[in-house]
Every structure is written in C-alpha cells, then in structure tokens.
C-alpha atoms as a PDB file:
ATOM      1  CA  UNK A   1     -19.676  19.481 -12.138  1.00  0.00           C
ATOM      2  CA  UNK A   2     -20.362  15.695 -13.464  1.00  0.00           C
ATOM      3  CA  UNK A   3     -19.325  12.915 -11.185  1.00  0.00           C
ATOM      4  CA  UNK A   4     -15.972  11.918 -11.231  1.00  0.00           C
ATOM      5  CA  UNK A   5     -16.018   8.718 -13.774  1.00  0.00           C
ATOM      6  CA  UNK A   6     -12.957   6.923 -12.594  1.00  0.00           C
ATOM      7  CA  UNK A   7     -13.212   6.535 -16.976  1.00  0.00           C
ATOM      8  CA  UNK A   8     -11.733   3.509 -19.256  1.00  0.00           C
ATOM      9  CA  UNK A   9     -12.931  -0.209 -20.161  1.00  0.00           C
ATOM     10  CA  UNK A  10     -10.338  -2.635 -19.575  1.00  0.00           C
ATOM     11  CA  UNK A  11      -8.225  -3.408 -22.506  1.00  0.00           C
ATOM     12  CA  UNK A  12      -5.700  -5.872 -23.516  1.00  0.00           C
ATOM     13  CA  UNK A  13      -2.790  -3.629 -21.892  1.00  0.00           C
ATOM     14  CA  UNK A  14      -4.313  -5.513 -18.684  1.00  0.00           C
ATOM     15  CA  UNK A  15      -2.575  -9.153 -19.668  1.00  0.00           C
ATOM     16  CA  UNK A  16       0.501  -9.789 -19.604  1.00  0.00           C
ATOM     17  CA  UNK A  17       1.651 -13.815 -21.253  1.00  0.00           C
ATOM     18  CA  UNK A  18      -2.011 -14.480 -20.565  1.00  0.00           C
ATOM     19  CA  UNK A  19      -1.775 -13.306 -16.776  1.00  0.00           C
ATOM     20  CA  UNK A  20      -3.204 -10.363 -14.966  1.00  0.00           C
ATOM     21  CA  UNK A  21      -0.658  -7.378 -15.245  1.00  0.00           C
ATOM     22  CA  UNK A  22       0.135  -6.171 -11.765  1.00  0.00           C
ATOM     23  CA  UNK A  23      -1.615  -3.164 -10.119  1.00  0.00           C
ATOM     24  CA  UNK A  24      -0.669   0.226  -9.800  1.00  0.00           C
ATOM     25  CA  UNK A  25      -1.255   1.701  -6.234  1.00  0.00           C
ATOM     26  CA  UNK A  26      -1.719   5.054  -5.437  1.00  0.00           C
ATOM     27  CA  UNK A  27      -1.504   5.575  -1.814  1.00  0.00           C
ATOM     28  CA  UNK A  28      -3.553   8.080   0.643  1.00  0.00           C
ATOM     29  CA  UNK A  29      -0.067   9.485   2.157  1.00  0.00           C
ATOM     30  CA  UNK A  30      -1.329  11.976   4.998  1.00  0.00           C
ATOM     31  CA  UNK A  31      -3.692   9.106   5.848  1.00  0.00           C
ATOM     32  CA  UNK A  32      -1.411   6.769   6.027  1.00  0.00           C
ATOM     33  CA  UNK A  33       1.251   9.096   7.901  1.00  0.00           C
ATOM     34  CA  UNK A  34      -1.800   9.844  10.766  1.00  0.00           C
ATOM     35  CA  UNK A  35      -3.157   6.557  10.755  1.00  0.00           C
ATOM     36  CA  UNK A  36       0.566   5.224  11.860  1.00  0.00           C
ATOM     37  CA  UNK A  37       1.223   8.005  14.151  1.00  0.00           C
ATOM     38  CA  UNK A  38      -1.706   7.355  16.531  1.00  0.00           C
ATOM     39  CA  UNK A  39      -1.160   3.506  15.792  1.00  0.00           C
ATOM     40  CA  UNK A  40       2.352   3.349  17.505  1.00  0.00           C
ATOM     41  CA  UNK A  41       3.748   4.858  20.552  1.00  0.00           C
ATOM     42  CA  UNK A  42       6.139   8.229  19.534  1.00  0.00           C
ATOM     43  CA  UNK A  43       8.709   6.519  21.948  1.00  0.00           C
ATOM     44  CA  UNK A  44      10.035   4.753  18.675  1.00  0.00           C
ATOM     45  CA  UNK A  45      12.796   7.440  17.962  1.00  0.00           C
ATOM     46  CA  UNK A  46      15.060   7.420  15.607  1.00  0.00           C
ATOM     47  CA  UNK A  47      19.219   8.427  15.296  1.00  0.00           C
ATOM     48  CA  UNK A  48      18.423  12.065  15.640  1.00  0.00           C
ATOM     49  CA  UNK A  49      16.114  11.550  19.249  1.00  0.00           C
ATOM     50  CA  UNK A  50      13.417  11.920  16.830  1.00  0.00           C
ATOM     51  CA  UNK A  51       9.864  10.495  16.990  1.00  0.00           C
ATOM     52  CA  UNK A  52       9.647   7.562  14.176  1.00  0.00           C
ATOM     53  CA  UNK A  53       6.822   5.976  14.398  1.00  0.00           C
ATOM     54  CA  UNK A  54       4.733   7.068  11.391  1.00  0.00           C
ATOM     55  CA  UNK A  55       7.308   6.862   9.398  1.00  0.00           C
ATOM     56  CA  UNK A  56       8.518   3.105  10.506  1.00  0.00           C
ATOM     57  CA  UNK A  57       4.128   2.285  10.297  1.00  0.00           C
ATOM     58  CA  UNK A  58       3.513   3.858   7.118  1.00  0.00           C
ATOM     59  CA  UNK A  59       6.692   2.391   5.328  1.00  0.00           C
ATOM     60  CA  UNK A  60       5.589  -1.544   6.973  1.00  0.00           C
ATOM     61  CA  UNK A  61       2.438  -0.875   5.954  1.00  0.00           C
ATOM     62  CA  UNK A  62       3.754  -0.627   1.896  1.00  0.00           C
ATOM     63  CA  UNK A  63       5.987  -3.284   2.123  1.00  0.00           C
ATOM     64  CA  UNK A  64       2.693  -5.940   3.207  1.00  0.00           C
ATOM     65  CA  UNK A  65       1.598  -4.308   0.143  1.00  0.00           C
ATOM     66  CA  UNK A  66       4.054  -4.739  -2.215  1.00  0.00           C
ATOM     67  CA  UNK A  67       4.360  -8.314  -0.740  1.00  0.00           C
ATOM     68  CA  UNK A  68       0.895  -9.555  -0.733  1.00  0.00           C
ATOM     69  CA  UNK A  69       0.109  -7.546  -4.511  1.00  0.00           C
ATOM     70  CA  UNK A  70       3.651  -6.916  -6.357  1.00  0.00           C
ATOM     71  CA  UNK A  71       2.254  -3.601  -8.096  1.00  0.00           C
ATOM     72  CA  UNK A  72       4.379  -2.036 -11.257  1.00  0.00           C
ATOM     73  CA  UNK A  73       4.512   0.766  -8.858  1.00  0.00           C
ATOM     74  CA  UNK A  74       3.537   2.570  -5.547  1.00  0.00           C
ATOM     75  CA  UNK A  75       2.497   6.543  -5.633  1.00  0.00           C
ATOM     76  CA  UNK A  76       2.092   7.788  -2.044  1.00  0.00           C
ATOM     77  CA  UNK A  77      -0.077  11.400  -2.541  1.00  0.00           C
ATOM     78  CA  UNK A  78      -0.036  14.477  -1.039  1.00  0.00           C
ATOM     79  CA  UNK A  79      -1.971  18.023  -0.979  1.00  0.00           C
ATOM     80  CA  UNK A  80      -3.275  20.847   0.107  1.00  0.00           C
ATOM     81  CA  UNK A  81      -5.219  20.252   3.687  1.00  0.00           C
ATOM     82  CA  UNK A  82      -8.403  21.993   1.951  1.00  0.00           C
ATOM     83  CA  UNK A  83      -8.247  23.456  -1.143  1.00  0.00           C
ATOM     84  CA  UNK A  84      -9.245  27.061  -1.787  1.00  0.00           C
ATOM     85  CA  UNK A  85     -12.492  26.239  -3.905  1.00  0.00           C
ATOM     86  CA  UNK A  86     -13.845  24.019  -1.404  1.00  0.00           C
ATOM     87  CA  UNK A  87     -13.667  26.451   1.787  1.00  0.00           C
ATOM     88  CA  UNK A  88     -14.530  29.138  -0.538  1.00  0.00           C
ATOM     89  CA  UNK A  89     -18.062  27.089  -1.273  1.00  0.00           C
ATOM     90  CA  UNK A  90     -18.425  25.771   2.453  1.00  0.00           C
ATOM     91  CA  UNK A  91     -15.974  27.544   5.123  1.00  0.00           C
ATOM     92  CA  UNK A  92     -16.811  24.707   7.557  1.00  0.00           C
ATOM     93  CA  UNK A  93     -14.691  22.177   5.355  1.00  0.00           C
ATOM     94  CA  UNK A  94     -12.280  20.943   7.515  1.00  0.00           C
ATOM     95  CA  UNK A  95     -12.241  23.837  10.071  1.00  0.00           C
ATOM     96  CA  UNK A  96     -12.986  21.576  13.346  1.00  0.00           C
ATOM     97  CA  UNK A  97      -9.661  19.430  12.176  1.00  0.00           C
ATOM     98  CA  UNK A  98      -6.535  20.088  14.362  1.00  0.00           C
ATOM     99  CA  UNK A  99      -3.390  21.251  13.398  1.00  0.00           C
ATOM    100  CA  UNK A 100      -0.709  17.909  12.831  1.00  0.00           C
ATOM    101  CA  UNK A 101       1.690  17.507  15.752  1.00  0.00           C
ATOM    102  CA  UNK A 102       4.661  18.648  15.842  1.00  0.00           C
ATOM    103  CA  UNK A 103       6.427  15.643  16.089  1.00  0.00           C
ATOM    104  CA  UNK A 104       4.480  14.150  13.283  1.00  0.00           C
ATOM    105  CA  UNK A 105       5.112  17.008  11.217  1.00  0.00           C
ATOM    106  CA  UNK A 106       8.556  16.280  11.067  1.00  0.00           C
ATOM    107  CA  UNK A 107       7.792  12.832   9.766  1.00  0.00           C
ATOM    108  CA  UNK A 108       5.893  14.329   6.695  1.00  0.00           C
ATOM    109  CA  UNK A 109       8.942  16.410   5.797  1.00  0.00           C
ATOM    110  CA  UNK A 110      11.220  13.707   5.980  1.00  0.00           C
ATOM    111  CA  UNK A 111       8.781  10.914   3.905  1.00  0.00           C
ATOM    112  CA  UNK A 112       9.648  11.622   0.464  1.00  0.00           C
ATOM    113  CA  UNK A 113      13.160  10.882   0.950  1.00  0.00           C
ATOM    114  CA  UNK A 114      12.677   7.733   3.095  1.00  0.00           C
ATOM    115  CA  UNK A 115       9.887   6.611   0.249  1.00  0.00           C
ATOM    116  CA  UNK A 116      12.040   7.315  -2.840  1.00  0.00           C
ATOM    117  CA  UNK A 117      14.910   5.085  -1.167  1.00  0.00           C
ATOM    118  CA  UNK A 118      12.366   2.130  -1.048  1.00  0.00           C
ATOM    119  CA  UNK A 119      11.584   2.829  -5.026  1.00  0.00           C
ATOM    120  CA  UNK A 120       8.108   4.117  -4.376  1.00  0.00           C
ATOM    121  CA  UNK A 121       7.497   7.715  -5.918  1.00  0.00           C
ATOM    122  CA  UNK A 122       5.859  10.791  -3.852  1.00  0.00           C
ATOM    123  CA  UNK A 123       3.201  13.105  -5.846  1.00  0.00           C
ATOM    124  CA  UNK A 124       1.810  16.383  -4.473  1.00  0.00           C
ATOM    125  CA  UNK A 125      -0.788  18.834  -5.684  1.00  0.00           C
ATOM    126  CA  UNK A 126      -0.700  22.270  -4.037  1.00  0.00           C
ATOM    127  CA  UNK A 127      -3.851  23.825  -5.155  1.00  0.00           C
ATOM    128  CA  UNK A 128      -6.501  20.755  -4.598  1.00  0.00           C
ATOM    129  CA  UNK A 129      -5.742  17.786  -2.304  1.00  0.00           C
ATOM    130  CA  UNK A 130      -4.250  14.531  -2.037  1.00  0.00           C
ATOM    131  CA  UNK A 131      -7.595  13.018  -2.669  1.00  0.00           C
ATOM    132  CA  UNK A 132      -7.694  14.442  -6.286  1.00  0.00           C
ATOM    133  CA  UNK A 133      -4.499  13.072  -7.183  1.00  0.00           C
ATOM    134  CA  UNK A 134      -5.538   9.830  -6.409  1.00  0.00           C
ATOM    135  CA  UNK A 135      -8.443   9.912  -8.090  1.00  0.00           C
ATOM    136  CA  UNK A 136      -6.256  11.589 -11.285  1.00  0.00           C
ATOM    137  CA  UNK A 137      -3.728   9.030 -11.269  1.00  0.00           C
ATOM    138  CA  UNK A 138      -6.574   6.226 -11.085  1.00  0.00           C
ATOM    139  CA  UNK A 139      -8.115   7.256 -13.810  1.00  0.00           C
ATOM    140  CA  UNK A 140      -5.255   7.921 -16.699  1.00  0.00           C
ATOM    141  CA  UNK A 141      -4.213   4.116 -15.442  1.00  0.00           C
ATOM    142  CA  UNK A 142      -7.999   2.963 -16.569  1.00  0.00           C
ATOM    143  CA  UNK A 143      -6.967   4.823 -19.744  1.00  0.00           C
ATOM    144  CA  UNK A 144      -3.695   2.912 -20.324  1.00  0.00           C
ATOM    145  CA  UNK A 145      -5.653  -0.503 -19.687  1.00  0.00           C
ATOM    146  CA  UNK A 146      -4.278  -0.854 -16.104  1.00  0.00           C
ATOM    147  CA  UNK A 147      -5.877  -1.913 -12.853  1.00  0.00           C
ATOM    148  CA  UNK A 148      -5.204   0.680  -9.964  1.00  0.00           C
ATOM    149  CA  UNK A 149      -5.379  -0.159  -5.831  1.00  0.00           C
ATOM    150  CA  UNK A 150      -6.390   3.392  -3.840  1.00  0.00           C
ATOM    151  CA  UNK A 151      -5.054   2.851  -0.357  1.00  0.00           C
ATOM    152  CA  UNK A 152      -7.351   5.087   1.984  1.00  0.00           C
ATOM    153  CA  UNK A 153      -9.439   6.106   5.005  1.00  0.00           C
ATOM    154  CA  UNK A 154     -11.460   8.289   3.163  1.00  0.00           C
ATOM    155  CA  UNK A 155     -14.790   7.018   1.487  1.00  0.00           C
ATOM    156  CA  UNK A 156     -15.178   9.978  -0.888  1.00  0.00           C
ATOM    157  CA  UNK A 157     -12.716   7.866  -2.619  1.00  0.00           C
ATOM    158  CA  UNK A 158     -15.905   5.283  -3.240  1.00  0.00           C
ATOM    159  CA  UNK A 159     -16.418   7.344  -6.458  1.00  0.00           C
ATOM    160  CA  UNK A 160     -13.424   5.997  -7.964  1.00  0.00           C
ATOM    161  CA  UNK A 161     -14.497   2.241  -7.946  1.00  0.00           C
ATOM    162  CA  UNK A 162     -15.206   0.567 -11.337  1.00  0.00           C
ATOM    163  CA  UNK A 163     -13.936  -2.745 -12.839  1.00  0.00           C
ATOM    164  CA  UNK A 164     -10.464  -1.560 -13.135  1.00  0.00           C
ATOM    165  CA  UNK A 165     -10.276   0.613  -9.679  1.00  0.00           C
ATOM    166  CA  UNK A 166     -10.872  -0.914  -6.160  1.00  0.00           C
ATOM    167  CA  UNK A 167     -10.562   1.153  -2.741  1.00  0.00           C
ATOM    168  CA  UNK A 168      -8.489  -0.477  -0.372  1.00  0.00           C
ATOM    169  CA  UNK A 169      -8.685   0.005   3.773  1.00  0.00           C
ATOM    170  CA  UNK A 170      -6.499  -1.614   5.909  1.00  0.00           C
ATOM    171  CA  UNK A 171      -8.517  -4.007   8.417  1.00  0.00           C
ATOM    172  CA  UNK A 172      -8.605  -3.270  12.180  1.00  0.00           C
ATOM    173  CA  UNK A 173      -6.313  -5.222  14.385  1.00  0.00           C
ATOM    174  CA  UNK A 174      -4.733  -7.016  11.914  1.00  0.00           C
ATOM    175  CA  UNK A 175      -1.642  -6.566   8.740  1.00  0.00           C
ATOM    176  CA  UNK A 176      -4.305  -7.394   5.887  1.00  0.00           C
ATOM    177  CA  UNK A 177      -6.506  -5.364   4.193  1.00  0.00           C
ATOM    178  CA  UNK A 178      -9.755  -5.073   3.124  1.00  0.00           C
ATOM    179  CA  UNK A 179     -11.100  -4.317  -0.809  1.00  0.00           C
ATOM    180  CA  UNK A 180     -14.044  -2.292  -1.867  1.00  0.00           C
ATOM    181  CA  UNK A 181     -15.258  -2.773  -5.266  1.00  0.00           C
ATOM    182  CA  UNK A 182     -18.551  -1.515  -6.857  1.00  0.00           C
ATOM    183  CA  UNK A 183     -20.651  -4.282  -5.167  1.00  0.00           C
ATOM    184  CA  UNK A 184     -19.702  -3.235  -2.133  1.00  0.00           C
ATOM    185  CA  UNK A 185     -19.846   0.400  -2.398  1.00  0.00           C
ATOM    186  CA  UNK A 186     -23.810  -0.448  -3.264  1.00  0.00           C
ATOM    187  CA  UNK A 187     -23.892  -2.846  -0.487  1.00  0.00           C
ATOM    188  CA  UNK A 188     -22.755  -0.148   2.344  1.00  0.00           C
ATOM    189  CA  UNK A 189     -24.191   2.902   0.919  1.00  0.00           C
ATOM    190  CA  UNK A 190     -26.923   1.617  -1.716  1.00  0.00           C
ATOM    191  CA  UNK A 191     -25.835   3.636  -4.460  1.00  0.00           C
ATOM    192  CA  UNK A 192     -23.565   3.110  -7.441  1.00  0.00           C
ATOM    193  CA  UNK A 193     -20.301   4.809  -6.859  1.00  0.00           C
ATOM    194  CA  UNK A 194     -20.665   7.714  -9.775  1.00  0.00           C
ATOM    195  CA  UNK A 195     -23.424   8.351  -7.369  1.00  0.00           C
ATOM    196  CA  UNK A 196     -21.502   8.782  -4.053  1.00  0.00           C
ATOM    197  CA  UNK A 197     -20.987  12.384  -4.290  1.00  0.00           C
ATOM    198  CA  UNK A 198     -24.704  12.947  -4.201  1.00  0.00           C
ATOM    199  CA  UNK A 199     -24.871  10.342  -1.160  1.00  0.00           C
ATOM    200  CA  UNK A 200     -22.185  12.457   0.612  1.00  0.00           C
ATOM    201  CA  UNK A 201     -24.254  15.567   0.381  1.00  0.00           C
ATOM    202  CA  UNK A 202     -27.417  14.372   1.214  1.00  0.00           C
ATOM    203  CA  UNK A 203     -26.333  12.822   4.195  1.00  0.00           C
ATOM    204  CA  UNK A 204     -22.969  15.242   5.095  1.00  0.00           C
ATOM    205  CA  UNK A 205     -19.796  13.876   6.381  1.00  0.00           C
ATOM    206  CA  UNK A 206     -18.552  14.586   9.273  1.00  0.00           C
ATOM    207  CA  UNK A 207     -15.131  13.961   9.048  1.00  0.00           C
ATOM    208  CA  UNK A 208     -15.534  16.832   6.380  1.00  0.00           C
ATOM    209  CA  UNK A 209     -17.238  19.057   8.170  1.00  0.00           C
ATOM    210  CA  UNK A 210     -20.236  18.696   5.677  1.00  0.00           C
ATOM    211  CA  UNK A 211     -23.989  18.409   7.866  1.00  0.00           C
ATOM    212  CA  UNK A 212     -25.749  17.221   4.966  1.00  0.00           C
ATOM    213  CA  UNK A 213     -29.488  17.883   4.416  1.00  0.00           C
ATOM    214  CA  UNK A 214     -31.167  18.265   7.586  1.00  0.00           C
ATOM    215  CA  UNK A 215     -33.048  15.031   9.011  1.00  0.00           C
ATOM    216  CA  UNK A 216     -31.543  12.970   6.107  1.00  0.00           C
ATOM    217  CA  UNK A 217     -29.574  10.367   7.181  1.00  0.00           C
ATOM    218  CA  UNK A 218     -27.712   7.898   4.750  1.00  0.00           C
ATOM    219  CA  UNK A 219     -30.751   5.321   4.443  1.00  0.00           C
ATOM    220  CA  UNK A 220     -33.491   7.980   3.050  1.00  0.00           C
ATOM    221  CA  UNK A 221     -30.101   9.489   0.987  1.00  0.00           C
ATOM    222  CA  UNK A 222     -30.287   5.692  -1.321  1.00  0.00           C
ATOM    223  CA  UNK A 223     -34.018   6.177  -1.281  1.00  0.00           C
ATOM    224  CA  UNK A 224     -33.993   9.144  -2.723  1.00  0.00           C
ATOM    225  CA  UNK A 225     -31.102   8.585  -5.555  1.00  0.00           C
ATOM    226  CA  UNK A 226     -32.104   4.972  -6.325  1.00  0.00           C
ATOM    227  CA  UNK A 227     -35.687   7.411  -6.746  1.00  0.00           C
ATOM    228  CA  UNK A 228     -34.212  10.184  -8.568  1.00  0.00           C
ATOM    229  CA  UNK A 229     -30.971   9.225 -10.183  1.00  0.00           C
ATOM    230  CA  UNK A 230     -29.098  12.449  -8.937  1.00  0.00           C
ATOM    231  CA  UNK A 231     -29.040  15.251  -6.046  1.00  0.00           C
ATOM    232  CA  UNK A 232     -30.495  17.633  -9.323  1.00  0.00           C
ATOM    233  CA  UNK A 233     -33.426  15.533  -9.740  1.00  0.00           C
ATOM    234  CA  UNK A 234     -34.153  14.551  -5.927  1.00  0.00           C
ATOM    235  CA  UNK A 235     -34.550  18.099  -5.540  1.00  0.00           C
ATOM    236  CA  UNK A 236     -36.606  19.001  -9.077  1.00  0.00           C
ATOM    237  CA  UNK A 237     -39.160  16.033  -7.650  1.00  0.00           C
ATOM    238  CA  UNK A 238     -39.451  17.213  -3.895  1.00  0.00           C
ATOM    239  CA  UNK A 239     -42.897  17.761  -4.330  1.00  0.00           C
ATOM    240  CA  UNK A 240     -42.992  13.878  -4.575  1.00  0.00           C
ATOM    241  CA  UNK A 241     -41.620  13.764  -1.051  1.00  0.00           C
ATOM    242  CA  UNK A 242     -43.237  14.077   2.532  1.00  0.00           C
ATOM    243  CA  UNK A 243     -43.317  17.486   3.710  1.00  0.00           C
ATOM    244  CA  UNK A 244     -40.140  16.999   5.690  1.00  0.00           C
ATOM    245  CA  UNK A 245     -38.013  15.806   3.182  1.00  0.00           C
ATOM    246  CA  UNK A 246     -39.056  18.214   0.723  1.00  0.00           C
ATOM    247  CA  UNK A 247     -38.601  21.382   3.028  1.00  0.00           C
ATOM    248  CA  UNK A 248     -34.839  19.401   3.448  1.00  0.00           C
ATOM    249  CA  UNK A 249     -34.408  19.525  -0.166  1.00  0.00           C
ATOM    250  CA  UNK A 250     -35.955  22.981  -1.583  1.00  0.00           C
ATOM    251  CA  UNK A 251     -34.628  25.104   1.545  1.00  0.00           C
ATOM    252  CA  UNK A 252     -31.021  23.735   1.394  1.00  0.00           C
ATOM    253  CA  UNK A 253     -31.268  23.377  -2.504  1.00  0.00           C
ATOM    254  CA  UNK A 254     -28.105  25.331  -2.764  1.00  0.00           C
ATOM    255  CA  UNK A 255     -26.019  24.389  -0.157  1.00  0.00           C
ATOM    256  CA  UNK A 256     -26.790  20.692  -0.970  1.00  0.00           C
ATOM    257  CA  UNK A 257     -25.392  21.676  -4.585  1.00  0.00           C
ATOM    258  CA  UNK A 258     -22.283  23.217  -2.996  1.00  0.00           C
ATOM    259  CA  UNK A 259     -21.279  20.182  -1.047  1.00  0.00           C
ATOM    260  CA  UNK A 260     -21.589  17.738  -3.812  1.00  0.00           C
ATOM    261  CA  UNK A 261     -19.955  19.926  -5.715  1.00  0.00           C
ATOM    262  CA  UNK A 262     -17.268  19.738  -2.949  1.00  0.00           C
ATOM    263  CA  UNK A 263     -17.194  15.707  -2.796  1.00  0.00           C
ATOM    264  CA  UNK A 264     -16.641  15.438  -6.271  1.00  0.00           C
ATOM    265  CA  UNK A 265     -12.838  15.074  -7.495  1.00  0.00           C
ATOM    266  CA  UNK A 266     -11.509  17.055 -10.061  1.00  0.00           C
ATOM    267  CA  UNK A 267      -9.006  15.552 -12.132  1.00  0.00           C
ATOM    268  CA  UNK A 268      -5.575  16.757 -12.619  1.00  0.00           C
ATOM    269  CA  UNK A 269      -3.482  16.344 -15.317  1.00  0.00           C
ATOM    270  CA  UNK A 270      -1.017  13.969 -14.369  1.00  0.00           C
ATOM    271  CA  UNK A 271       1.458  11.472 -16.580  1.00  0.00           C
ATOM    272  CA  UNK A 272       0.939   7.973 -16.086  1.00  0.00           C
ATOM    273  CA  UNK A 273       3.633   6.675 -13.471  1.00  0.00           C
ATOM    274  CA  UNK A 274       6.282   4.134 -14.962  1.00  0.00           C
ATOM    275  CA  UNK A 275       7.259   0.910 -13.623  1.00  0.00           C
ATOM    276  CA  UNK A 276       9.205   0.732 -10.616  1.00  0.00           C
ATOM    277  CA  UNK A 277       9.704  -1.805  -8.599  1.00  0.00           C
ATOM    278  CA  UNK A 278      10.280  -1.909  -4.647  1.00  0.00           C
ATOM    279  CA  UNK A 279      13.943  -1.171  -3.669  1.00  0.00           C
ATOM    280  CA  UNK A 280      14.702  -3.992  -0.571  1.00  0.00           C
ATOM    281  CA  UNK A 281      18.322  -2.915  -0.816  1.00  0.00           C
ATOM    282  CA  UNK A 282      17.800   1.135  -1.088  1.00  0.00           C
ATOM    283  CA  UNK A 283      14.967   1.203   2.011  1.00  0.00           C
ATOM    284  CA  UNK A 284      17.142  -1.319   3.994  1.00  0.00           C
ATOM    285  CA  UNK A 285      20.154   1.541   3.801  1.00  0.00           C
ATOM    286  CA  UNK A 286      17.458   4.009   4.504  1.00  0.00           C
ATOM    287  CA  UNK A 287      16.153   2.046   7.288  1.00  0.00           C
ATOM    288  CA  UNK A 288      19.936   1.849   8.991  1.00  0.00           C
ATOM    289  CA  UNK A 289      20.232   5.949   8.723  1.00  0.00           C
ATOM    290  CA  UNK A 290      16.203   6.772  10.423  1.00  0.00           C
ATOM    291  CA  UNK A 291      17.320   4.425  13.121  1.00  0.00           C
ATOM    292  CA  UNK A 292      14.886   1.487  12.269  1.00  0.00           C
ATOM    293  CA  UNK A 293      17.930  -1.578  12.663  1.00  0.00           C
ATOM    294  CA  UNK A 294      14.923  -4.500  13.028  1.00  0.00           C
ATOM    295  CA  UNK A 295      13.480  -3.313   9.670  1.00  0.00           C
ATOM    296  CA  UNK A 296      17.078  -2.799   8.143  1.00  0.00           C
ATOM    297  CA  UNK A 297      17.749  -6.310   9.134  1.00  0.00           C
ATOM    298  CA  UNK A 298      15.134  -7.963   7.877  1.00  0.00           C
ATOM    299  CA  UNK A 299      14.893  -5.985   4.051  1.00  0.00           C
ATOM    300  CA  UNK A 300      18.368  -7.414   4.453  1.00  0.00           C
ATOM    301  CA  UNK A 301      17.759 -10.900   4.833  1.00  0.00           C
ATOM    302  CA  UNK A 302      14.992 -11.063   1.951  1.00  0.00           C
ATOM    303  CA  UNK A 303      15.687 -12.058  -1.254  1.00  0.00           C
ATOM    304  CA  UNK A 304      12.655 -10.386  -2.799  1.00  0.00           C
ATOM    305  CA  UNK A 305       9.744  -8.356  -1.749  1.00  0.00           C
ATOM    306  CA  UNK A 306       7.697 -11.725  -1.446  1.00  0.00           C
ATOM    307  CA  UNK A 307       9.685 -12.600   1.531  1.00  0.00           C
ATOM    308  CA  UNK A 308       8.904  -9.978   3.683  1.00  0.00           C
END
C-alpha cells in the first residue's frame, strides 16, 4: 500500500477577511484518556465514588487547547485496540500491551457524553483504529482547504505532516504543547514524513510491538531511505550494502514489507466535521454532575474560551 499522503495544497478556503481560518483538531482520545489517568492520582472521584481523573485531565487538557488555538472544531477519536489486518500480518502488534484498568475503563464509557456537553464531537472506527481516523479526518480537511492540529503520543502519526497538517504533543511538565511540522519530522528521524512508514519498519517500534530489521537502528534506517527512496528499493539494492545490512534486508524482506504495511494508515471515509464551537456553559453543567465543582466554577466565571 502507498504511503499515506496526508493529500491537498492549501487553497483560498484557508483565509478568512484576509486572516488565517482557525484549525480543525482531531484529537488522539485513548491517548489522551491514558496519558491523564497515570498523570493524576485516581483519588479525584467524582459524585458517584468514582475515579475522575482522566476524565477531569483529558477535558483541561482541550480547553488549553481551545484557548491557546480557537479551532472551528475539536474531534476526539476512537478505535479498535488493534485492528484485525494488522495482527493478522504481525500477531505481536500490540500483544505485550495490558488490558485498561478498570477504573479507567469506566472513564472511556462515560467520555462521549462529558465531551459532547463541552461542544466537541466523539468519532469511532470499529474495524481499524483511532489512529486511522485521525489521519482520515486530516486529510478530507487538506481537501476542503483547511489546516488540521493531530493531538497525539503516537509518532506513526509523523506521516500525516504537510503544510496544512502539524502533529501536536503536549510538553512534559508543563500546560503547553509542542508542534511537529515536516522540518521537524526530518530533523528527529531524517526522513520526509511520506517516508515514516518505511522508517518505522526498518527500525521497529516498540510501543507497537514491531522489532524492526535486525541490527538496524533508526540512524542506518535515514541512511538507507535518504539512499534508496523507499523500504522496496532499500531492499532491491542490498547488494549495495555491507554484508550485515544486506542479510537484514533480503532475510526479513517480507516481514519488513508486513510492518510497513502495518504503519501505514488507511483512510476511511469520513464527512468533513462542521463548525462547532466550545460549549463553556454546556461542560460547566457537565462539570457540576461528574463532580468536578473547581472546573464548574471557573467555565462559569469565563466569558469566552480565551479566558480560561
């Protein structure tokens, strides 16, 4: 399968009275969700004795987002933990990752309620995973002439980046956060990000479950597609390589095929999301009924989402 292309010049659509149109965001949500969990102590329970704490991280977390870049609308994505095709090509994908908590399984149930009061719509896919969506809704955006924000941990999502698409992380040990746009996907991995599936499966990913080519680590991985152009051709020239490298390539020729095949998105047909704008007064009601008061009070106080 060809790289996922992210697609779309920018177009007029993108101005708006001779300013930059705001973003779209599609958000990571089972990132998110985990990343919050772990990040606050599950003694912040809720009116039903509850564990809240993802919920109450994840949901701060969006409004510092809709504050610092007043997008025409927030996404939040789920999926499928692994899709079928993917363990089907590799059984290893994802296996070593442990089941969610309990009490942060509750917390995913409850999140498309608690993000639809705040005006910010939930998507899920079933079959692939919350990655592809992301990457789907990214790219009919490029088509409409819009700019899109991914918020993620995940750095397959590198493949996305062009002009009109920028991965976004949130920085350690502080609110802000931290863009990735094409110059910096070639500044950490050295490759162009239609390339980064290729990167992924010459050096694996752990997180994944993906070992890569064996004795290939990320540095010879840029040498070899800045060389070659693509995982195909690295592999068609290994007898251009030392003998190490090209036993890494011919011997694992297949497998290498199947993973990139596994770190590239496939796209989804999705609709374009419409406007809609953060809800202070819906997510401060919601706030008051999950138990969060201090959040309740303050969506209450603000007069718009810049305030918070």
């Amino acid at each position: 399968m060809k790289p996922y292309d992210g697609v779309a010049k920018a177009s007029p659509g993108q101005l708006t009275s001779g300013r930059v149109a705001p973003p779209f965001v599609a958000v990571d949500g089972p990132f998110l969700l985990y990343r919050s969990f772990f990040a606050l102590p599950d003694s912040i329970k809720g009116t039903v004795d509850r564990p809240i704490n993802a919920l109450l991280g994840a949901v701060n977390v969006l409004l510092r987002l809709a504050a610092d870049r007043t997008p025409r609308a927030i996404v939040i994505c789920f999926g499928a933990e692994a899709a079928e095709y993917r363990t089907a090509l590799y059984p290893s994908y994802h296996a070593d990752r442990p089941p969610v908590p309990e009490a942060l399984q509750w917390q995913f149930d409850q999140a498309p309620e608690l993000f639809d009061a705040f005006g910010w719509s939930t998507q899920t896919t079933a079959q692939l995973e919350a990655d592809d969506l992301l990457g789907s809704l990214a790219s009919v955006e490029s088509v409409a002439g819009g700019r899109t924000l991914i918020l993620t941990g995940d750095r397959d999502m590198y493949q996305c980046v062009s002009e009109q698409v920028t991965v976004m992380y949130l920085k350690q040990g502080t609110s802000g956060f931290e863009e990735v746009d094409a110059a910096e996907v070639r500044r950490r991995y050295g490759v162009e990000p239609a390339l980064v599936p290729d990167f992924i499966a010459l050096r694996g990913d752990p997180s994944d479950g993906l070992p890569g080519a064996p004795g290939i680590g990320p540095k010879k991985a840029a040498e070899l597609l800045a060389k070659h152009h693509s995982l195909e051709h690295a592999i068609a020239g290994a007898q251009e390589e030392s003998p190490r490298v090209r036993s890494a390539l011919i011997d694992n020729a297949a497998e290498l095929a199947h993973f990139r095949e596994i770190a590239t998105l496939r796209p989804i047909e999705v609709a374009r999301p419409p406007d809609r704008p953060t809800d202070l007064e819906g997510g401060a009601q919601a706030a008051r009924r999950y138990g969060m008061n201090r959040l309740a009070e303050r969506l209450e106080k603000a007069e718009s989402v810049t305030d918070l």
